[in-house]
Protein backbone atom coordinates (compact mmCIF):
# COMPACT_ATOMS: atom_id res chain seq x y z
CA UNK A 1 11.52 64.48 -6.71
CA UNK A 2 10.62 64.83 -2.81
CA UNK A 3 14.12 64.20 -1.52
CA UNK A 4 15.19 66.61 -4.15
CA UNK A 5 13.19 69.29 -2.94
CA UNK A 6 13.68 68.67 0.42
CA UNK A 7 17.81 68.44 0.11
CA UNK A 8 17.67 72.03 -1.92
CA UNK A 9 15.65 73.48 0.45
CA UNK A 10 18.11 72.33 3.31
CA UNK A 11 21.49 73.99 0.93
CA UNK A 12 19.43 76.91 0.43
CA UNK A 13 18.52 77.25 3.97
CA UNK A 14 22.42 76.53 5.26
CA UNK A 15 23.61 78.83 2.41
CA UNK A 16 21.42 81.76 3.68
CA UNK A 17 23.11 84.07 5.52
CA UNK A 18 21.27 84.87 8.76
CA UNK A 19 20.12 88.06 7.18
CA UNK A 20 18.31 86.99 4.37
CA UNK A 21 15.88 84.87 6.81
CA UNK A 22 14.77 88.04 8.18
CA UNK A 23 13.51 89.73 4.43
CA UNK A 24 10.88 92.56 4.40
CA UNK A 25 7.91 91.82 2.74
CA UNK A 26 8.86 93.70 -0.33
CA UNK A 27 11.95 92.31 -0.65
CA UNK A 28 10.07 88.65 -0.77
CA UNK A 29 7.88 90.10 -3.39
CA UNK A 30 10.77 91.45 -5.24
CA UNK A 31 12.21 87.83 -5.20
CA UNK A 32 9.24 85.43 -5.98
CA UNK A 33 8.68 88.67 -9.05
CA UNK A 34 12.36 87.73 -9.93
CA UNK A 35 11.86 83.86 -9.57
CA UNK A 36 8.43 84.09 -11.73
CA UNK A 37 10.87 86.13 -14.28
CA UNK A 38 13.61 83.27 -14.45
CA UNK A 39 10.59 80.71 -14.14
CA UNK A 40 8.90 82.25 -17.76
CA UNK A 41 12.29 82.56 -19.31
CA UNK A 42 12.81 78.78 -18.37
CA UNK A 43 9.12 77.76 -19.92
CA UNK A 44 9.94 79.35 -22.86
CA UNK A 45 13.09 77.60 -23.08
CA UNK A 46 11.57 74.29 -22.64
CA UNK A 47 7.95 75.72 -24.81
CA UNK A 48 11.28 76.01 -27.88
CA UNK A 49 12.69 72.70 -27.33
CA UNK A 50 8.94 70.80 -27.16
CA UNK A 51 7.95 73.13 -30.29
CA UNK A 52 10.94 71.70 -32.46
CA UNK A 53 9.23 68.03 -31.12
CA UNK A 54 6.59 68.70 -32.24
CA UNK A 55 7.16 69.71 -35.51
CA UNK A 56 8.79 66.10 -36.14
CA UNK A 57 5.04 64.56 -35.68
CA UNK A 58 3.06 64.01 -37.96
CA UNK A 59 -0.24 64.42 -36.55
CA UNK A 60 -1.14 67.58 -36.00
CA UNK A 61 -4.08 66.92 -33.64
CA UNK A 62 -1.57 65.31 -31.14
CA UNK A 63 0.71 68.29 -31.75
CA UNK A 64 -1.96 70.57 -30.31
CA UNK A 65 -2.94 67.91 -27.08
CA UNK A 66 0.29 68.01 -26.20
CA UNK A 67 0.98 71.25 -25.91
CA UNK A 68 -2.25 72.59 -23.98
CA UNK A 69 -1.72 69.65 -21.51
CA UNK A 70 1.94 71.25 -21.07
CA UNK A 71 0.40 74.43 -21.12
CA UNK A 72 -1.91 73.47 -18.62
CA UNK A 73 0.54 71.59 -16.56
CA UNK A 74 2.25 75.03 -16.09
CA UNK A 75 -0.70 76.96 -15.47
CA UNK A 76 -1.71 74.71 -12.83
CA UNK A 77 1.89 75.10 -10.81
CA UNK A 78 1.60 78.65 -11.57
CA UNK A 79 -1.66 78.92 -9.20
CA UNK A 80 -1.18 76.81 -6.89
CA UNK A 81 2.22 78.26 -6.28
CA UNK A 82 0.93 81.61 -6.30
CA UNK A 83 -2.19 80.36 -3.96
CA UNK A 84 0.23 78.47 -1.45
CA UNK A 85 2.36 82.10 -1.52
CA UNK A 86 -0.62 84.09 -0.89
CA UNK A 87 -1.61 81.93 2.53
CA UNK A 88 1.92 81.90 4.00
CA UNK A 89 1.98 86.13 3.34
CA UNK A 90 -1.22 86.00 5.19
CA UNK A 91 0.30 83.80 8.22
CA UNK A 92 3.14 86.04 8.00
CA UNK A 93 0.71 89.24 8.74
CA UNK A 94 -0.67 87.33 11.32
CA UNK A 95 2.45 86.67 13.37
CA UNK A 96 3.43 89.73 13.14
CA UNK A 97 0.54 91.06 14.42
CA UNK A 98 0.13 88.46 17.34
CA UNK A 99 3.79 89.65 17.80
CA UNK A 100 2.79 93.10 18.51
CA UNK A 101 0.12 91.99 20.96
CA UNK A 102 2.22 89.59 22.89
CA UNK A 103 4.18 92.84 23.62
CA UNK A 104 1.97 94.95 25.10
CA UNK A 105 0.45 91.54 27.52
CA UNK A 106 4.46 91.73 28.17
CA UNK A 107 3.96 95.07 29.42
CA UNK A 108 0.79 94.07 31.34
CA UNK A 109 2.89 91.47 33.13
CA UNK A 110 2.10 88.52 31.69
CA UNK A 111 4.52 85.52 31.18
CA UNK A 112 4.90 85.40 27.13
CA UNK A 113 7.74 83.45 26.87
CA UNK A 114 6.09 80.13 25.15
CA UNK A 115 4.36 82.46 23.03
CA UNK A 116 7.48 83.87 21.88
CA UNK A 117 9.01 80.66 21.27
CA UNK A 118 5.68 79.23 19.35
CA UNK A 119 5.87 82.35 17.46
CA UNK A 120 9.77 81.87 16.31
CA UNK A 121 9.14 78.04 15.67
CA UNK A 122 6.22 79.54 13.63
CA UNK A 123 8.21 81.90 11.44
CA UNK A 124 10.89 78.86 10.51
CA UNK A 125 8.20 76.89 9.73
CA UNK A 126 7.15 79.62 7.21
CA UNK A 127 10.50 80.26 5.76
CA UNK A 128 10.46 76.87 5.02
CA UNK A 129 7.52 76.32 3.33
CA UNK A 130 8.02 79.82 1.48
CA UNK A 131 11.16 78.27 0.03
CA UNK A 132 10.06 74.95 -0.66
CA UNK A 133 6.87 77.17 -2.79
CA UNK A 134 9.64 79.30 -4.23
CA UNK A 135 11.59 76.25 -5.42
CA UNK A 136 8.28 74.68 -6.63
CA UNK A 137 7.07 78.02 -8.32
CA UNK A 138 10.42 77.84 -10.17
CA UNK A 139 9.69 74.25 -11.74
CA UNK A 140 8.79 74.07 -15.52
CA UNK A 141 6.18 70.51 -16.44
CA UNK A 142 7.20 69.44 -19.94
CA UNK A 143 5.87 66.24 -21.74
CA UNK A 144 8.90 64.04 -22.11
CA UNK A 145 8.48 61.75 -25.57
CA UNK A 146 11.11 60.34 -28.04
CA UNK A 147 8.21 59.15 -30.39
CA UNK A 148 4.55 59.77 -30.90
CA UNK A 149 3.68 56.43 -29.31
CA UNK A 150 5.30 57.40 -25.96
CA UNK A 151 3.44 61.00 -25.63
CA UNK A 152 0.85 58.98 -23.12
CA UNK A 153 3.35 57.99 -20.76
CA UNK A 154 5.32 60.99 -20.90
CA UNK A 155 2.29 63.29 -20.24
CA UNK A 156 1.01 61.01 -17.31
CA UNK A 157 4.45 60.94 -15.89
CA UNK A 158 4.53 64.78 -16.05
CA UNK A 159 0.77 65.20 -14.45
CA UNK A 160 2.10 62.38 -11.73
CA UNK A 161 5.10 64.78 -11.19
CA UNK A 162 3.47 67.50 -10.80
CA UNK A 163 1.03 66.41 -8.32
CA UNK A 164 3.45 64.76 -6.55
CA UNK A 165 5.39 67.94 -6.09
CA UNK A 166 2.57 69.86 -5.22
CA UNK A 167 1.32 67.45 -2.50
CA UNK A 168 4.79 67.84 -1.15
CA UNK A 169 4.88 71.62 -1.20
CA UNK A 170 1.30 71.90 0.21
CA UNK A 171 1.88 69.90 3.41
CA UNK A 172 4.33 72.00 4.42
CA UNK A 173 2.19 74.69 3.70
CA UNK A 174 0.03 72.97 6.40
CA UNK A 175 2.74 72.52 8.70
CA UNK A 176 3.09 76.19 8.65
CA UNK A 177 -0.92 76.64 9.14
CA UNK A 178 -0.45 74.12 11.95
CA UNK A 179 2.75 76.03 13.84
CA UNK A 180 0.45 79.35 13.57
CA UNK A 181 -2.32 77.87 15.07
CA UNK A 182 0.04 76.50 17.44
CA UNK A 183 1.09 80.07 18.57
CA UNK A 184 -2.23 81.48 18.58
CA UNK A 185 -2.89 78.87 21.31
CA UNK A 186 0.00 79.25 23.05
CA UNK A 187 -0.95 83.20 23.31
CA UNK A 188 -4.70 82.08 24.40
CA UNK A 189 -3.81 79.92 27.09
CA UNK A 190 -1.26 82.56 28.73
CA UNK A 191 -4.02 85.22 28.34
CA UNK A 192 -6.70 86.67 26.58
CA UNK A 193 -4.82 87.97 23.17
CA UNK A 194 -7.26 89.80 21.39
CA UNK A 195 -7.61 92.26 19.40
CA UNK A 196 -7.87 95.67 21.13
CA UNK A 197 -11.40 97.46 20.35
CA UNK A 198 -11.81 100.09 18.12
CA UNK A 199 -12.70 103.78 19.34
């Protein structure tokens, strides 16, 4: 599942066009509303096809255990995706204001030029990681079974999935943490960056 994720996210990357790296803010949050959108429609897709499973057991107990854990499964993807989605937003706001202040110590006189590049290196870090969340937000954790003795391993495969997945997603959410911190650095060392004082 990790080499999937990573080969979409390098089409989807090389099928951009060079505009569409450069979105506004709302038109992110236009797209990961209109991912979330496809993402439910998906669910309930695969909520229908585990239903009619269901109803072939005979135990209802195990009918019910199977569906919160997929229920949870999905809930758990849901926040995390939304969590990882909420830090890179963050990192974005950051850059863009370390961006602003690296322009003015331009104006000062000051040499920014490995800022600038730690702050570009930054942002493709971040598009990165915001797709790979994007394609990960866009993932639907169903329990797999062809009989009522299999619906163990298919819900431990499903829980190993989805962690596995997740731990994927979230180090290149760190990656992204690590490039920032990276630029903020790069912007100390040249010269004091900070914030201007307030009147």
């Amino acid at each position: 599942m990790k080499k999937a994720i990573i080969v979409s996210l390098i089409l989807l990357l090389s099928a951009m066009p060079a505009s569409a790296a450069k979105m506004t803010r709302e038109e992110r949050q236009e797209m990961i509303q209109q991912r979330r959108q496809e993402r439910i429609e998906a669910m309930e897709i695969k909520r229908e096809e585990l239903q009619e499973k269901l109803q072939a057991m005979q135990n209802e107990r195990k009918q019910r255990i199977t569906e919160h854990i997929s229920d949870q499964l999905n809930n758990i993807n849901e926040k995390s995706t939304t969590s990882m989605s909420r830090m890179l937003e963050r990192m974005i706001v950051l850059l863009e204001k370390l961006a602003s202040r690296v322009e003015k110590m331009k104006e000062r006189g000051k040499d920014m030029s490995v800022t600038e590049a730690a702050i570009v290196t930054a942002e493709g870090v971040i598009e990165t990681a915001q797709a790979a969340v994007d394609e990960q937000a866009s993932e639907v954790y169903t329990i797999e079974f062809a009989d009522e003795s299999g619906l163990r391993v298919g819900a431990s495969t499903a829980k190993t999935s989805l962690k596995a997945d997740l731990r994927t997603v979230k180090d290149l959410v760190k990656a992204a943490r690590k490039a920032v911190v990276a630029a903020l650095g790069s912007a100390k060392a040249v010269g004091q960056v900070s914030p201007e004082p307030s009147p």
